[in-house]
N, C-alpha and C. Protein backbone atom coordinates (compact mmCIF):
# COMPACT_ATOMS: atom_id res chain seq x y z
N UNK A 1 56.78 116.59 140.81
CA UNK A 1 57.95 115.94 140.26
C UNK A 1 58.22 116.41 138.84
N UNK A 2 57.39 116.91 138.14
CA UNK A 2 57.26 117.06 136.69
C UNK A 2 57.71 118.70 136.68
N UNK A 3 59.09 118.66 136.09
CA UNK A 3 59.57 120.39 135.66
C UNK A 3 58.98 120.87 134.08
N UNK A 4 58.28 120.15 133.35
CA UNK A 4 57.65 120.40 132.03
C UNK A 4 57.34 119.24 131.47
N UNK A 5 56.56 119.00 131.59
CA UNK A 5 56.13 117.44 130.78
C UNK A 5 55.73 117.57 129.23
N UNK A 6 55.94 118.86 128.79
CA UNK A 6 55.44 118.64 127.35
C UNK A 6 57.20 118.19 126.85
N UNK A 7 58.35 119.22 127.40
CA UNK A 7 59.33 119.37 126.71
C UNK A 7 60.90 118.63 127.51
N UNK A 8 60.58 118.84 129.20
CA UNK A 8 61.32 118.38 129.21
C UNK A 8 61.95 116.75 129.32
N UNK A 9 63.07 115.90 129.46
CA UNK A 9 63.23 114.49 129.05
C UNK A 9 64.48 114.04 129.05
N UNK A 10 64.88 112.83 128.74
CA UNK A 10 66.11 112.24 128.55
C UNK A 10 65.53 111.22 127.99
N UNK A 11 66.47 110.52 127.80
CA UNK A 11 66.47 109.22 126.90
C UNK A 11 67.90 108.04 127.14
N UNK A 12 68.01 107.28 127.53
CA UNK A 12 69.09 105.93 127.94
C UNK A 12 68.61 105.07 126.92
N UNK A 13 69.78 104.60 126.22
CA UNK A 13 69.90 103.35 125.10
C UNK A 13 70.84 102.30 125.93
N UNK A 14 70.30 101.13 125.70
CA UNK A 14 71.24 99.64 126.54
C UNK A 14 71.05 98.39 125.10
N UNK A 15 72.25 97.92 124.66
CA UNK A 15 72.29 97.22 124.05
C UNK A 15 72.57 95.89 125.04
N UNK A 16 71.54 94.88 124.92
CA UNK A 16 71.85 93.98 126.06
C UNK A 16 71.43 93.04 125.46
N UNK A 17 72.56 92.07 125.88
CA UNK A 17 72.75 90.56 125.69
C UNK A 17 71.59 89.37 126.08
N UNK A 18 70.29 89.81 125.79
CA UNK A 18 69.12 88.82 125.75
C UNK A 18 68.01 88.86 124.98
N UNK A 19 67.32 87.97 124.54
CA UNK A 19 66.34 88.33 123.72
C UNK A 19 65.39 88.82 124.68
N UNK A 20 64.38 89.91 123.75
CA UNK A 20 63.18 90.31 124.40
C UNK A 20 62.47 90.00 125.09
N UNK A 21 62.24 88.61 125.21
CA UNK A 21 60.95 88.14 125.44
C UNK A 21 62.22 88.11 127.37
N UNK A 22 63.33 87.99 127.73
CA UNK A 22 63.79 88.08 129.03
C UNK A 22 63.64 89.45 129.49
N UNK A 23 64.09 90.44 128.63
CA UNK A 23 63.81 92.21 128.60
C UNK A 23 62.57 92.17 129.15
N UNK A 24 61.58 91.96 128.37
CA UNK A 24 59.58 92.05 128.20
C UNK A 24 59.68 91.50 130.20
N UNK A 25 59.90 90.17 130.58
CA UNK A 25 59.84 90.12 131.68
C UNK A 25 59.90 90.49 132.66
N UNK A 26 61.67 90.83 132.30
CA UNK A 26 62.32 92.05 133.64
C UNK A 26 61.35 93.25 133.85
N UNK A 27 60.71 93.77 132.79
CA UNK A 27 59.85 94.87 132.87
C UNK A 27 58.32 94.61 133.23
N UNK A 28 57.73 93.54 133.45
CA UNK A 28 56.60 93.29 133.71
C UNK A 28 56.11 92.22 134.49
N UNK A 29 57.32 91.25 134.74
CA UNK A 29 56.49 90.43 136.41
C UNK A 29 57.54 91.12 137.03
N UNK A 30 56.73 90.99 138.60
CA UNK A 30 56.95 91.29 140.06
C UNK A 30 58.35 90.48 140.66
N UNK A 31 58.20 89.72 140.31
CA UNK A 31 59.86 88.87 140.65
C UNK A 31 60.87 89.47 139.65
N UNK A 32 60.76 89.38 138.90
CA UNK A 32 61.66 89.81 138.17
C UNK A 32 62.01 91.55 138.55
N UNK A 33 60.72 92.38 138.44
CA UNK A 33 61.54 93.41 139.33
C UNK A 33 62.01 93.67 140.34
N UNK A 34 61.54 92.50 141.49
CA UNK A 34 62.29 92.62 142.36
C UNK A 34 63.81 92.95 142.65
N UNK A 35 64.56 91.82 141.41
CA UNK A 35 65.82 91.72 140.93
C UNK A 35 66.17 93.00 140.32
N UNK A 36 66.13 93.90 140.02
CA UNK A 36 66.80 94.75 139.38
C UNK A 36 66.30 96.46 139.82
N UNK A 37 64.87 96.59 140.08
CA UNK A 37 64.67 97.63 141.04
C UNK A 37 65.41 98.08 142.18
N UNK A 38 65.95 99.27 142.85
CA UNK A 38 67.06 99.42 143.39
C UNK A 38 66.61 99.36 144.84
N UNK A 39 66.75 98.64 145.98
CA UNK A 39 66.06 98.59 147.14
C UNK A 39 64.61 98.34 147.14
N UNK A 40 64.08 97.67 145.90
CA UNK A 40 62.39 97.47 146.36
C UNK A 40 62.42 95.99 146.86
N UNK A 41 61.80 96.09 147.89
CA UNK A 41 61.44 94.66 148.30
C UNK A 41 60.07 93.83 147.46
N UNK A 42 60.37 92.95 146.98
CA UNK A 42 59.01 92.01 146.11
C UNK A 42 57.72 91.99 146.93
N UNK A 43 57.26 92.39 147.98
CA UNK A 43 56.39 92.37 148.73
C UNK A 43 55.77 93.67 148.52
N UNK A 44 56.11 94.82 147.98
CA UNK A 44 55.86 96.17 147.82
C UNK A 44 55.83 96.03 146.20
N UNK A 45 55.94 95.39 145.43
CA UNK A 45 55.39 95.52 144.18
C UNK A 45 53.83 94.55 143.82
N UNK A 46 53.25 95.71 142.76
CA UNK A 46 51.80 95.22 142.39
C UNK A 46 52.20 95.84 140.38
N UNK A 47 51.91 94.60 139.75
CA UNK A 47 51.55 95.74 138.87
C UNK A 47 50.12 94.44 137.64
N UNK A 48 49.89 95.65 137.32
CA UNK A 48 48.35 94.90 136.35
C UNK A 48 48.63 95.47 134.67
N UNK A 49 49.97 94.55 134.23
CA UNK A 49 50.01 95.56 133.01
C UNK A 49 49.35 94.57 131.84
N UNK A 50 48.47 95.93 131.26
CA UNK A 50 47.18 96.34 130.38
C UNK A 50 47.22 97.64 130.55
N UNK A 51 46.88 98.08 129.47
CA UNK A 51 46.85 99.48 129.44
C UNK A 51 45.33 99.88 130.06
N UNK A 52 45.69 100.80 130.66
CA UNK A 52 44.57 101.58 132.37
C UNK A 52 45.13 100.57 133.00
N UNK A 53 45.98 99.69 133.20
CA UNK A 53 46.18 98.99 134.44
C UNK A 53 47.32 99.75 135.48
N UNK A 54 47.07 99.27 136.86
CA UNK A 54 48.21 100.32 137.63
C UNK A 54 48.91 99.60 138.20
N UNK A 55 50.51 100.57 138.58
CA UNK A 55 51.07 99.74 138.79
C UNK A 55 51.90 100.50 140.25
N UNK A 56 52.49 99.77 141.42
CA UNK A 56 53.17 100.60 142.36
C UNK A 56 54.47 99.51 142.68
N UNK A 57 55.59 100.37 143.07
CA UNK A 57 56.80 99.56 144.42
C UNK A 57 56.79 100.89 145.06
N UNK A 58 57.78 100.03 146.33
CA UNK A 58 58.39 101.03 147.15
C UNK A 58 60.06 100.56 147.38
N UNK A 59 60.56 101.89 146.88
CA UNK A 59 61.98 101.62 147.05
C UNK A 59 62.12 102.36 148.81
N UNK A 60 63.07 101.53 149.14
CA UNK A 60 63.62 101.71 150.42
C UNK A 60 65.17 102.24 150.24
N UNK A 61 65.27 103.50 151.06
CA UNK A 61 66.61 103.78 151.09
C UNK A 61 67.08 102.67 152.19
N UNK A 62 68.45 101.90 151.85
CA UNK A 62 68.97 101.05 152.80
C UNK A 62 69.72 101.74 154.04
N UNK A 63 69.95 103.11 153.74
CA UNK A 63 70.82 103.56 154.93
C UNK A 63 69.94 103.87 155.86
N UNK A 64 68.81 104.63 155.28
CA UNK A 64 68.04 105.79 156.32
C UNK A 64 66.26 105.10 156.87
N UNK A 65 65.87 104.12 155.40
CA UNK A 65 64.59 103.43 156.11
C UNK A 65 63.74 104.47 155.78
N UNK A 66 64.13 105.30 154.87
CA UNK A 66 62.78 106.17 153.97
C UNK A 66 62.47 105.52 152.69
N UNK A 67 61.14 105.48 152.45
CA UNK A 67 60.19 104.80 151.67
C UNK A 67 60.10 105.99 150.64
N UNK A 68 59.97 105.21 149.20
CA UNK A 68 59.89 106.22 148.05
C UNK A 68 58.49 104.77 147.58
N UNK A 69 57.53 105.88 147.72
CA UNK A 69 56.28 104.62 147.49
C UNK A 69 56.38 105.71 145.83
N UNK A 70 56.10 104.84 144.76
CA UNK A 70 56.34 104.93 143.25
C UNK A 70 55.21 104.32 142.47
N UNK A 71 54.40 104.87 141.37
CA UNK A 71 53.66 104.19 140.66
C UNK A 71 53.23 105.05 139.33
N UNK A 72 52.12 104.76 138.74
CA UNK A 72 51.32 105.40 137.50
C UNK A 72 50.47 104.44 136.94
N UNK A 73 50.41 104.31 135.46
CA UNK A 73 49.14 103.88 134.86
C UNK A 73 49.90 103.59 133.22
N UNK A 74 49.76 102.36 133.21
CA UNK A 74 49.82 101.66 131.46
C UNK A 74 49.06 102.16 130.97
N UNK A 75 50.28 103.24 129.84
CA UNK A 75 49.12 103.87 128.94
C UNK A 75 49.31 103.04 127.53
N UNK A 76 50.08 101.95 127.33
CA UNK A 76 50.37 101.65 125.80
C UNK A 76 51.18 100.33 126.04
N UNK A 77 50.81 99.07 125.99
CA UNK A 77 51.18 97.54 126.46
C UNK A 77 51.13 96.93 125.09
N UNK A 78 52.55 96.45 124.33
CA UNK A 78 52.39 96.30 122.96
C UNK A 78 53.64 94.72 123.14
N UNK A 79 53.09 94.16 123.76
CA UNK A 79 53.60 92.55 124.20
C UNK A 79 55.40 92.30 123.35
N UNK A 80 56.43 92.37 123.98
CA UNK A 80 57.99 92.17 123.60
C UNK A 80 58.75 93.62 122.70
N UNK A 81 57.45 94.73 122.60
CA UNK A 81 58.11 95.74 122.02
C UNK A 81 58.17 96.67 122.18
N UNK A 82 56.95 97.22 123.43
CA UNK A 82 56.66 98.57 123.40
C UNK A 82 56.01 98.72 124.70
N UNK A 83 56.45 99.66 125.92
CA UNK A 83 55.86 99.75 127.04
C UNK A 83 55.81 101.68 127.45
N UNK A 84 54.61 101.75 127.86
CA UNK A 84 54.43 103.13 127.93
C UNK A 84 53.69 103.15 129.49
N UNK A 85 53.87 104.48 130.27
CA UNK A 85 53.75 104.10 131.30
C UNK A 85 53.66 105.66 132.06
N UNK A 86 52.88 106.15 132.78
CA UNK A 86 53.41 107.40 133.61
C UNK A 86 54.04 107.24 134.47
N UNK A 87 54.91 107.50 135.21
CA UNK A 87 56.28 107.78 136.82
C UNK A 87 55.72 108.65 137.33
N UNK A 88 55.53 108.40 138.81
CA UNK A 88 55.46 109.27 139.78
C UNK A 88 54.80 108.75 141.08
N UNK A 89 54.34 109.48 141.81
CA UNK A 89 54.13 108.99 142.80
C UNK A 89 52.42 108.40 142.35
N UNK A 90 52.13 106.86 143.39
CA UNK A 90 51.42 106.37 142.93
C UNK A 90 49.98 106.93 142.66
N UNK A 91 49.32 107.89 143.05
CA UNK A 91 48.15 108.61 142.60
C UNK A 91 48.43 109.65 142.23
N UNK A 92 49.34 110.19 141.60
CA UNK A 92 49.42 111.00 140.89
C UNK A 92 48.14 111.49 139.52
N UNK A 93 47.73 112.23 139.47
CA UNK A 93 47.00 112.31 137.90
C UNK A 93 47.79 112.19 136.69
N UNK A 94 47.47 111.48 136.15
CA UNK A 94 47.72 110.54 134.82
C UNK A 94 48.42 112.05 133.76
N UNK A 95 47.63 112.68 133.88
CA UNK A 95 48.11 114.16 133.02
C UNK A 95 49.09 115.10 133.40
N UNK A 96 49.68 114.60 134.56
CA UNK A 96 50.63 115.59 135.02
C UNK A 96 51.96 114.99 135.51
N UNK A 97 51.59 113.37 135.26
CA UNK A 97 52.85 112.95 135.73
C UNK A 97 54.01 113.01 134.27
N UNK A 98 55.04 112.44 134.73
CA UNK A 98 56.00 112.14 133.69
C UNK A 98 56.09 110.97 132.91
N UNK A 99 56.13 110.21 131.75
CA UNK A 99 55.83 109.36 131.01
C UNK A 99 56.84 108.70 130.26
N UNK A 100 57.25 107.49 130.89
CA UNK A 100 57.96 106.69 130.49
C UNK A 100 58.02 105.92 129.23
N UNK A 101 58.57 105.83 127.91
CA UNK A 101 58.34 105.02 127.07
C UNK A 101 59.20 103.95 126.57
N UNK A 102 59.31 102.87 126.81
CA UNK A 102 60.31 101.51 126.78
C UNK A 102 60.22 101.09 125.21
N UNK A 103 61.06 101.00 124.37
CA UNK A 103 61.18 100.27 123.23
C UNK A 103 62.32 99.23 123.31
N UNK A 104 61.92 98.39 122.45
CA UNK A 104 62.56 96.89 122.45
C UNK A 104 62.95 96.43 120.96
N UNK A 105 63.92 96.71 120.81
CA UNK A 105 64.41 95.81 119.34
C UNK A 105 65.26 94.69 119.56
N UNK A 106 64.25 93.23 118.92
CA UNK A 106 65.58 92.67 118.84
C UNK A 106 66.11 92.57 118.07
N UNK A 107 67.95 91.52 117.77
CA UNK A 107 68.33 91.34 116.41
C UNK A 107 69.33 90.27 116.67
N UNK A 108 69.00 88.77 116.06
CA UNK A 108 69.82 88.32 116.38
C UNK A 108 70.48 87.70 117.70
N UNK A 109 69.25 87.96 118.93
CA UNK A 109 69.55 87.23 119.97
C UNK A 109 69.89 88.73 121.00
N UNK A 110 70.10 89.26 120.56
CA UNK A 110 70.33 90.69 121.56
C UNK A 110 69.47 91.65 121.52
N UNK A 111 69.06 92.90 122.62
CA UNK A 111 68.11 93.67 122.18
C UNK A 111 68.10 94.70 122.26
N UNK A 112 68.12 95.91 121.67
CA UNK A 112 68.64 97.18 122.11
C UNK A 112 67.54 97.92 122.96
N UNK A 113 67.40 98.21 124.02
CA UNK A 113 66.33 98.85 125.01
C UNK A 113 66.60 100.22 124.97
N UNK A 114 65.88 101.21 124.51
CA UNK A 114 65.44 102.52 124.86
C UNK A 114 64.14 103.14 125.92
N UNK A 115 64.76 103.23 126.45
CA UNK A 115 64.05 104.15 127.76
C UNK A 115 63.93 105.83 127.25
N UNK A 116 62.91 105.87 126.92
CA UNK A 116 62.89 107.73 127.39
C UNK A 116 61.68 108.39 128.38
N UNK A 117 62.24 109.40 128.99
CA UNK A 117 61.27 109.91 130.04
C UNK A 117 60.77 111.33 129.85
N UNK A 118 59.93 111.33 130.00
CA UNK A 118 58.99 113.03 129.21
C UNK A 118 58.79 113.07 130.29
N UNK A 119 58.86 114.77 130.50
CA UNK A 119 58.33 115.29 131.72
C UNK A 119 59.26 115.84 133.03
N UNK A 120 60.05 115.18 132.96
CA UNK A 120 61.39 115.30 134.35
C UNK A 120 63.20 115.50 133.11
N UNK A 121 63.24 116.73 133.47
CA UNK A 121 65.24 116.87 132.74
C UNK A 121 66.22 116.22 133.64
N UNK A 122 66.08 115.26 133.25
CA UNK A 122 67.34 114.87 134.19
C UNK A 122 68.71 114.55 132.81
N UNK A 123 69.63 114.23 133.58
CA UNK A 123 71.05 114.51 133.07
C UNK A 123 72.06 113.45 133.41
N UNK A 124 73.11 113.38 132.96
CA UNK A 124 74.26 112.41 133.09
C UNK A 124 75.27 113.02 134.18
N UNK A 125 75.20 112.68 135.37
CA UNK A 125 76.09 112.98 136.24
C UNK A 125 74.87 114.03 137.73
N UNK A 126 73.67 113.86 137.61
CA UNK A 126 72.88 114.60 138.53
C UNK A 126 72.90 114.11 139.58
N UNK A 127 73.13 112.91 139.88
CA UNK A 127 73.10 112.02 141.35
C UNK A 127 71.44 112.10 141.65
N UNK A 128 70.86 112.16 140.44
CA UNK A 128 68.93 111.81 140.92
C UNK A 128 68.30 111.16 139.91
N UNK A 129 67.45 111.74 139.39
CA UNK A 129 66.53 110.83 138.64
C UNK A 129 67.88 110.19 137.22
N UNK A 130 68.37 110.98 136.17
CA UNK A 130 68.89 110.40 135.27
C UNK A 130 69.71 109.22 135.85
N UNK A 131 70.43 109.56 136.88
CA UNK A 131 71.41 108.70 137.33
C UNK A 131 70.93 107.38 138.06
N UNK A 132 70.27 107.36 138.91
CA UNK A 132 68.94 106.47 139.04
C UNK A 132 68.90 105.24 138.44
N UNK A 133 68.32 106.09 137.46
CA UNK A 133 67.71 105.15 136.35
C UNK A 133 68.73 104.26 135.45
N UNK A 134 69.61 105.21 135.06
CA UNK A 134 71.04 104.80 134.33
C UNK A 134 71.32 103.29 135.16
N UNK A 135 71.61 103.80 136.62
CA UNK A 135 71.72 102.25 137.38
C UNK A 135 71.08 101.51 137.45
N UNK A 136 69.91 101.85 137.46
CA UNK A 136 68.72 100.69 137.59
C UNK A 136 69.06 99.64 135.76
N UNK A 137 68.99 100.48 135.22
CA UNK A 137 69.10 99.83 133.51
C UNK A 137 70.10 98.74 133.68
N UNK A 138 71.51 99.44 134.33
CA UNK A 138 72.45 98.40 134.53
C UNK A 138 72.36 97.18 135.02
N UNK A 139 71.85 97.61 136.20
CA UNK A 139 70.77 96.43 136.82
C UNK A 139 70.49 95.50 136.47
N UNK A 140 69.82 95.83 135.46
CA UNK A 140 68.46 95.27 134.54
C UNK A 140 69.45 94.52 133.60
N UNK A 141 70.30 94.99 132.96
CA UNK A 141 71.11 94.34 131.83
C UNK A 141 72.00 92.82 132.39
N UNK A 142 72.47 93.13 133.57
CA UNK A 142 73.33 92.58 134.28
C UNK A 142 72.06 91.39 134.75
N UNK A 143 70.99 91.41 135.09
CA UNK A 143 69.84 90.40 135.35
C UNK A 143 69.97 89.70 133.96
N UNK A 144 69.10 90.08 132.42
CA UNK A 144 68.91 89.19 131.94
C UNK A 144 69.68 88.74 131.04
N UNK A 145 71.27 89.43 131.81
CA UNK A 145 72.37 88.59 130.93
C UNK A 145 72.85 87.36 131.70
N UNK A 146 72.50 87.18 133.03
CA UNK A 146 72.80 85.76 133.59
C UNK A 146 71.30 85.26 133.38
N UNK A 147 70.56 85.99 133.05
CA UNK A 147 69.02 84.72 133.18
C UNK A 147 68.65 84.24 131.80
N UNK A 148 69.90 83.90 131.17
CA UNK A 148 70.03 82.99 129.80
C UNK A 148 70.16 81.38 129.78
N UNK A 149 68.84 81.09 129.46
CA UNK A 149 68.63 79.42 129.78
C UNK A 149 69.62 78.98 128.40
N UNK A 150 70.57 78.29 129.28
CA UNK A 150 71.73 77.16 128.24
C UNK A 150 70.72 76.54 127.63
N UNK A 151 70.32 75.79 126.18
CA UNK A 151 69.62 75.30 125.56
C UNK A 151 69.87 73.43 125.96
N UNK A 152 69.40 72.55 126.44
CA UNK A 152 69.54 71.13 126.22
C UNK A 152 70.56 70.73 125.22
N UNK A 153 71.63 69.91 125.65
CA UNK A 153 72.58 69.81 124.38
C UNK A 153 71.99 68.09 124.24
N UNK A 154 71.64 68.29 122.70
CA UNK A 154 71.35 66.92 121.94
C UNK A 154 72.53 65.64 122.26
N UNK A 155 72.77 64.73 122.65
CA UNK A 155 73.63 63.48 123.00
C UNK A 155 73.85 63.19 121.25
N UNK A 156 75.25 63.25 121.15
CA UNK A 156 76.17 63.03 120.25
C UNK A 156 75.46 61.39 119.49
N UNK A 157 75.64 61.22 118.53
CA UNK A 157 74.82 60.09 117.82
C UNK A 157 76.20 58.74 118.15
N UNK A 158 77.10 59.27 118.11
CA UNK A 158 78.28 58.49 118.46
C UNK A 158 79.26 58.21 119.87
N UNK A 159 77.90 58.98 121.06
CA UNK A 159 78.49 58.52 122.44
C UNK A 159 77.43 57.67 122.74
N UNK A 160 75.87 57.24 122.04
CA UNK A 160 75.48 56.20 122.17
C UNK A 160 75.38 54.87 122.12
């Protein structure tokens, strides 16, 4: 899967409407990826994130019923800010796959997510991996912008 892992890459920026700690989620429990992973069923995800921990899904094409079994290894778990990770197929060797790195800023209630991927060139308009992913992000944005808990509204001192 890897056309140069020292050099080649992309990178996707998402400014999205939730604080981190909903981002941090979408990216690390199993329910939550269920929701935004593109055809994985929640029954096909495992993941143990700690860094050396591993992690797998399987996306299902919905038309055809081919299995894309997917995984790697937490190389860098830095709790609401920082997720590092190899892509590829799930036993892949750790040194040859492609390497995902997730950053998280928040500011103010919103968080800007950077994704970049070492190792695989993908592009804007390829119909494969860049594009993919691009959707999946959308996905992802579109999840933890409805999974915003309304806060308890305090009862007015003067409707009591």
């Amino acid at each position: 899967m890897s056309t140069n892992a020292s050099t080649a890459g992309f990178t996707i920026t998402r400014a999205l409407d939730a604080r981190s700690e909903l981002v941090w989620r979408a990216w690390t429990q199993r329910e939550e990826l269920a929701g935004w992973l593109p055809s994985t069923p929640l029954q096909t995800i495992s993941f143990d994130v700690r860094e050396g921990g591993r992690y797998r899904y399987t996306m299902i094409n919905t038309e055809t019923g081919e299995e894309f079994p997917t995984g790697g290894v937490f190389l860098e778990v830095a709790p609401l800010e920082r997720l590092v990770f190899t892509w590829g197929s799930p036993d892949d060797p750790t040194e040859d796959s492609p390497v995902v790195t997730l950053t998280l800023a928040e500011d103010d209630g919103r968080t800007e997510m950077t994704f970049h991927l070492r190792g695989f060139a993908g592009r804007p308009g390829d119909g494969y991996v860049y594009d993919g992913w691009s959707e999946a992000l959308d996905d992802l944005a579109a999840l933890v912008r409805t999974s915003e808990v309304t806060p308890a509204v305090e009862p007015d001192a003067n409707t009591r």
